[in-house]
Protein backbone atom coordinates (compact mmCIF):
# COMPACT_ATOMS: atom_id res chain seq x y z
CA UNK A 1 0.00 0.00 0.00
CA UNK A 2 1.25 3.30 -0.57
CA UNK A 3 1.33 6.45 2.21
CA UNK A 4 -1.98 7.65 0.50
CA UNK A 5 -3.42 4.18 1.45
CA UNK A 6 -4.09 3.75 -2.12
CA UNK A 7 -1.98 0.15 -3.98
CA UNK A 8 1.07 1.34 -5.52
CA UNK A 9 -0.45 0.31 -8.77
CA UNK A 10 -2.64 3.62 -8.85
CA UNK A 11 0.55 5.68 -8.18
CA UNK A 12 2.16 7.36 -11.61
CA UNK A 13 5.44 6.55 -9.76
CA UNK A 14 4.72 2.56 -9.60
CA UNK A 15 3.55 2.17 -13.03
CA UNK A 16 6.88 3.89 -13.96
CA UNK A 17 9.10 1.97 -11.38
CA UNK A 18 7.36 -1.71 -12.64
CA UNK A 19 7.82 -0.76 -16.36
CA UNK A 20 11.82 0.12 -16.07
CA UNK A 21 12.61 -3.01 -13.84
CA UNK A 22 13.14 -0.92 -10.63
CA UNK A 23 13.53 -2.56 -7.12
CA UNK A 24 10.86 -2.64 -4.94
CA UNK A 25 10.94 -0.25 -1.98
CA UNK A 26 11.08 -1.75 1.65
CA UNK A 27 7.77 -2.70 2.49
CA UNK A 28 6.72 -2.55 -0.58
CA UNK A 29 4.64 -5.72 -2.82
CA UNK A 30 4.44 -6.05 -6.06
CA UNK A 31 0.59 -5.86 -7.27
CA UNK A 32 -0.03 -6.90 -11.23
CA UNK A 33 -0.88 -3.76 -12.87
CA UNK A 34 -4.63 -3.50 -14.21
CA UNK A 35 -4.84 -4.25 -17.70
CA UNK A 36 -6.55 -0.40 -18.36
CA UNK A 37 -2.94 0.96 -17.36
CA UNK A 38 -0.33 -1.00 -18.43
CA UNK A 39 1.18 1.47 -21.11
CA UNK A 40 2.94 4.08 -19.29
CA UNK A 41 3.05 6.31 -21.89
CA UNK A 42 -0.18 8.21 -21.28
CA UNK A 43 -0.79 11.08 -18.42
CA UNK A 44 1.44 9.71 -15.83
CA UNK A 45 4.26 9.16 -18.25
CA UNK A 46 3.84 13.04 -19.25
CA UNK A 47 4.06 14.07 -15.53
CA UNK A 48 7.34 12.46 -15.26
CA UNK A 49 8.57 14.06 -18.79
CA UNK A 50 7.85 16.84 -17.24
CA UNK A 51 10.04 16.80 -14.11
CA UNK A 52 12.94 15.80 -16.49
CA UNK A 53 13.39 12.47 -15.72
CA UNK A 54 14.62 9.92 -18.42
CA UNK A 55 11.94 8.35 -19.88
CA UNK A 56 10.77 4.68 -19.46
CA UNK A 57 11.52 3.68 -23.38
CA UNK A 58 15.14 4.87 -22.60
CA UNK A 59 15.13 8.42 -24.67
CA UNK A 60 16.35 11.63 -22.09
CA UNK A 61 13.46 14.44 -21.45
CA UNK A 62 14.98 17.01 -20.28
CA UNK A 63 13.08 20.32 -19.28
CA UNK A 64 15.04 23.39 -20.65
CA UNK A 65 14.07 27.12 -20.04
CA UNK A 66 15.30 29.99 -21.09
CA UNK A 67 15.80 33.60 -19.78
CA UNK A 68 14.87 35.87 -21.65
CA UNK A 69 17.90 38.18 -21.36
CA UNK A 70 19.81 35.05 -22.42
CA UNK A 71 21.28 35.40 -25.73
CA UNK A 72 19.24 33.49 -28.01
CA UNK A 73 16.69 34.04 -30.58
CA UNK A 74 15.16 37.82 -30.00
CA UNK A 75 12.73 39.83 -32.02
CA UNK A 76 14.05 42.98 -34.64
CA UNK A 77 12.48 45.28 -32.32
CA UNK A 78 14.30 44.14 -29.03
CA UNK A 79 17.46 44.35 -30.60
CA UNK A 80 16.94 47.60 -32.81
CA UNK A 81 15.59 49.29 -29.19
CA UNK A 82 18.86 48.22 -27.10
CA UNK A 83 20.87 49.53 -30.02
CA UNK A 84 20.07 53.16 -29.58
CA UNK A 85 21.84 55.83 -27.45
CA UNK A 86 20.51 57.38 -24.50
CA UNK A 87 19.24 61.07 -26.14
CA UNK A 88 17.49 62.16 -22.73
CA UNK A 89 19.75 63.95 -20.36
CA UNK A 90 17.94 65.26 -17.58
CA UNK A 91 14.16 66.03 -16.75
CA UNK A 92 14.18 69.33 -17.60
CA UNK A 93 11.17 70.65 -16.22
CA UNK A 94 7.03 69.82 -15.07
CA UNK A 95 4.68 72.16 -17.05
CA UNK A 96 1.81 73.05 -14.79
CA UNK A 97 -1.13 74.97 -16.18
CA UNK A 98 -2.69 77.67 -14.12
CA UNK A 99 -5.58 80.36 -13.97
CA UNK A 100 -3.45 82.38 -12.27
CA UNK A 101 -0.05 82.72 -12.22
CA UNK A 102 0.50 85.31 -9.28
CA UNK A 103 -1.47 83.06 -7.09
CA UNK A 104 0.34 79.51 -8.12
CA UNK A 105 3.83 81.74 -7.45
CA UNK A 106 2.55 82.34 -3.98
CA UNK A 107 1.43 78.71 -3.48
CA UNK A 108 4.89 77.43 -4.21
CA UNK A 109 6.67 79.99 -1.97
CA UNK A 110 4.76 79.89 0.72
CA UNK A 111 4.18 75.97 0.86
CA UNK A 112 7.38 74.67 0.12
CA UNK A 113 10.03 77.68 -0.42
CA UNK A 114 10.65 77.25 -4.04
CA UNK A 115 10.93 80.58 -5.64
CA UNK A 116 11.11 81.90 -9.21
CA UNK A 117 14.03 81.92 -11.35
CA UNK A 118 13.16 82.70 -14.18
CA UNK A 119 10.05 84.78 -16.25
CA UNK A 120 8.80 84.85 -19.26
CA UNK A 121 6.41 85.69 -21.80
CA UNK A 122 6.42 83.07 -24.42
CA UNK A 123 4.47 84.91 -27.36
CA UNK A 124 4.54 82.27 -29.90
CA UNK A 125 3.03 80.37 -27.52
CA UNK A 126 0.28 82.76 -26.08
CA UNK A 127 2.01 82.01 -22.36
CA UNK A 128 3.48 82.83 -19.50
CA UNK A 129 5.50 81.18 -17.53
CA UNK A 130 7.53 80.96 -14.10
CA UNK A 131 9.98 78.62 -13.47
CA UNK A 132 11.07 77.37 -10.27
CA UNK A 133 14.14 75.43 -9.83
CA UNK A 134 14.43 72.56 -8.53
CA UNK A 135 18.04 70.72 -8.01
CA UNK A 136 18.62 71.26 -11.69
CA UNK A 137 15.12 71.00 -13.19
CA UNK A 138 12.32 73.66 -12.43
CA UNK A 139 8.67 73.43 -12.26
CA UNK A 140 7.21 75.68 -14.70
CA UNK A 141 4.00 77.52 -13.88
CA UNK A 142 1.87 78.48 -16.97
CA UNK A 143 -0.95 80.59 -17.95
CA UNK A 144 -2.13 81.87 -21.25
CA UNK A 145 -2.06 85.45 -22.31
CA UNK A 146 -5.05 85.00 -25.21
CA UNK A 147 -7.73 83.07 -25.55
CA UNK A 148 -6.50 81.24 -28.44
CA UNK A 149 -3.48 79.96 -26.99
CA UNK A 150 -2.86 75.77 -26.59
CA UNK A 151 -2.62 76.41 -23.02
CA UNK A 152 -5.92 78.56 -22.94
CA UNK A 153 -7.39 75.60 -24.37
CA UNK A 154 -6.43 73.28 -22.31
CA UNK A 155 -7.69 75.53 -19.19
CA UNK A 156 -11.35 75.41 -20.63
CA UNK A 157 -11.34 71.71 -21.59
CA UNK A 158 -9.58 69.96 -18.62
CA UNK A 159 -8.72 72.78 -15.85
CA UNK A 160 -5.56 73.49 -13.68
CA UNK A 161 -2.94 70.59 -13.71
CA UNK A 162 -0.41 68.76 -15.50
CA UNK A 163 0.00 70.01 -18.90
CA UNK A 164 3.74 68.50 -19.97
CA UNK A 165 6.82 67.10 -19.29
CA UNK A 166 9.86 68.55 -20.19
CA UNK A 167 12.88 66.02 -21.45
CA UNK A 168 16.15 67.89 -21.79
CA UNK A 169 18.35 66.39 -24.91
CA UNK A 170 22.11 67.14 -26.63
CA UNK A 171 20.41 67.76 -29.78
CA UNK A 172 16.96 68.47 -30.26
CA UNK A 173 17.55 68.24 -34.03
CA UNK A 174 18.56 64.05 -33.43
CA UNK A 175 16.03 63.40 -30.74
CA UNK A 176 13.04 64.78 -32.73
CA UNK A 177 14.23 62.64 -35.98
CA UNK A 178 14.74 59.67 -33.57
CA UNK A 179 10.99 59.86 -32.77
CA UNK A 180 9.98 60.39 -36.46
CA UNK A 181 11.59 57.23 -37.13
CA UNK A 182 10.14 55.22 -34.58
CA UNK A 183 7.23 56.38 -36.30
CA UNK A 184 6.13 58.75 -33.49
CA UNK A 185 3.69 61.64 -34.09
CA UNK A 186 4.98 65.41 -33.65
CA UNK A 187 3.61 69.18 -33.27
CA UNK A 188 6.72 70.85 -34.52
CA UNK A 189 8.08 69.30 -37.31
CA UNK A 190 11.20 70.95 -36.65
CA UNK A 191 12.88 72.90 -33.73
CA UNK A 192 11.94 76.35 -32.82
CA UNK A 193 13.26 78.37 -30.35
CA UNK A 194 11.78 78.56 -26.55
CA UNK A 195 12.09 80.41 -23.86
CA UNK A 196 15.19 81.41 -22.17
CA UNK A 197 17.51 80.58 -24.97
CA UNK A 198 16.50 76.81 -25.15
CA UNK A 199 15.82 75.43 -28.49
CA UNK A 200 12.66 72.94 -28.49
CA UNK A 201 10.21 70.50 -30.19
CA UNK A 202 6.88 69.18 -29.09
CA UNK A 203 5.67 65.13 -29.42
CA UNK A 204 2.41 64.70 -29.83
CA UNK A 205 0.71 62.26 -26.43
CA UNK A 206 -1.52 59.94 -29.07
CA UNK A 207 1.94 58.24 -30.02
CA UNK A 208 3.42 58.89 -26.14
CA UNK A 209 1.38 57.26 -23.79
CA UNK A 210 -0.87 60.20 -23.43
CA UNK A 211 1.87 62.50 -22.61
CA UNK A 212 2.71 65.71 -24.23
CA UNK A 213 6.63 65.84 -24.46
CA UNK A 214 8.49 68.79 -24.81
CA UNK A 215 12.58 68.18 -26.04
CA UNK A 216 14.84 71.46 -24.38
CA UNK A 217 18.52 71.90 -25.98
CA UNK A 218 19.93 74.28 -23.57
């Protein structure tokens, strides 16, 4: 009888140690095995394939797996993707969009000490804006100066919050044609200048995750 109670014969584990010629265990009796199960090469025989045993017939099974950082056999994509250089720097700033910018300023200094560094009105853009730095990144506080301004827009349709991310790059030039090729949608087909001094380009969020990204050359 087996610990189960059960006769060994109902065990996967019998059935395989009767068919290879295996000793019997201490204890242990050898019952004929019923005439519905004497080909091992069904279910129980697939169990023990599967714990990479040798199988009964003689042929090795062994169970292989692979990591998939192993070398081996990878897709175009992976490898294209671990090919390319690193074209964001730094984070170069948070774009927050506010009804009023005098009030956010005050917000910021009061609540936390961060004070403005720099100011700014952006007219291509119909902002402007207030950066406050942070380590080496600043947040940058936004508010339109006409109506039909992107940021204006935005205001009406979704309200005070998160309006960007900033990504500062070497080259805005190579990052912006890095994201054309990747077949990634853009607002500014080239770069145009921003404010102080920077060069920049804008992605478009449908082909970002639902983020608009701004690329800053300093």
């Amino acid at each position: 009888m087996s610990m189960s109670g059960l006769p060994y014969h109902h065990d996967t584990a019998e059935k395989i140690r009767i068919a290879s010629g295996l000793p019997r265990q201490p204890g242990q009796t050898d019952e004929p095995l019923p005439a519905d199960v004497d080909d091992v090469s069904g279910a129980g025989d697939e169990d023990y394939r599967r714990d990479g045993h040798d199988h009964p017939d003689g042929g090795a099974m062994p169970v292989t797996a692979r990591n998939p950082n192993e070398a081996g056999e990878k897709d175009d994509q992976s490898v294209e993707s671990a090919n390319v250089e690193g074209l964001l720097t730094e984070i170069d700033h948070i774009a927050i969009a506010v009804n009023d910018l005098g009030d956010a300023i005050d917000y910021y200094r009061e609540t936390f000490g961060a004070v403005v560094d720099h100011r700014e009105v952006v007219e291509s853009d119909g902002v402007e804006e207030a950066l406050l730095k942070v380590a080496e990144s600043y947040i940058q506080l936004l508010t339109p100066t006409r109506d039909d301004s992107p940021v204006a827009k935005y205001l009406e349709k979704k309200g005070e919050g998160l309006h960007h991310i900033g990504y500062r790059v070497a080259d805005c030039g190579a990052a912006l044609e890095a994201v054309k090729a990747q077949g990634g949608r853009v607002i500014d087909e080239a770069p145009r200048p921003g404010s102080r001094g920077t060069t920049v380009a804008f992605i478009h969020p449908k082909t970002a995750f639902g983020t608009l990204i701004e690329l800053v050359q300093e």
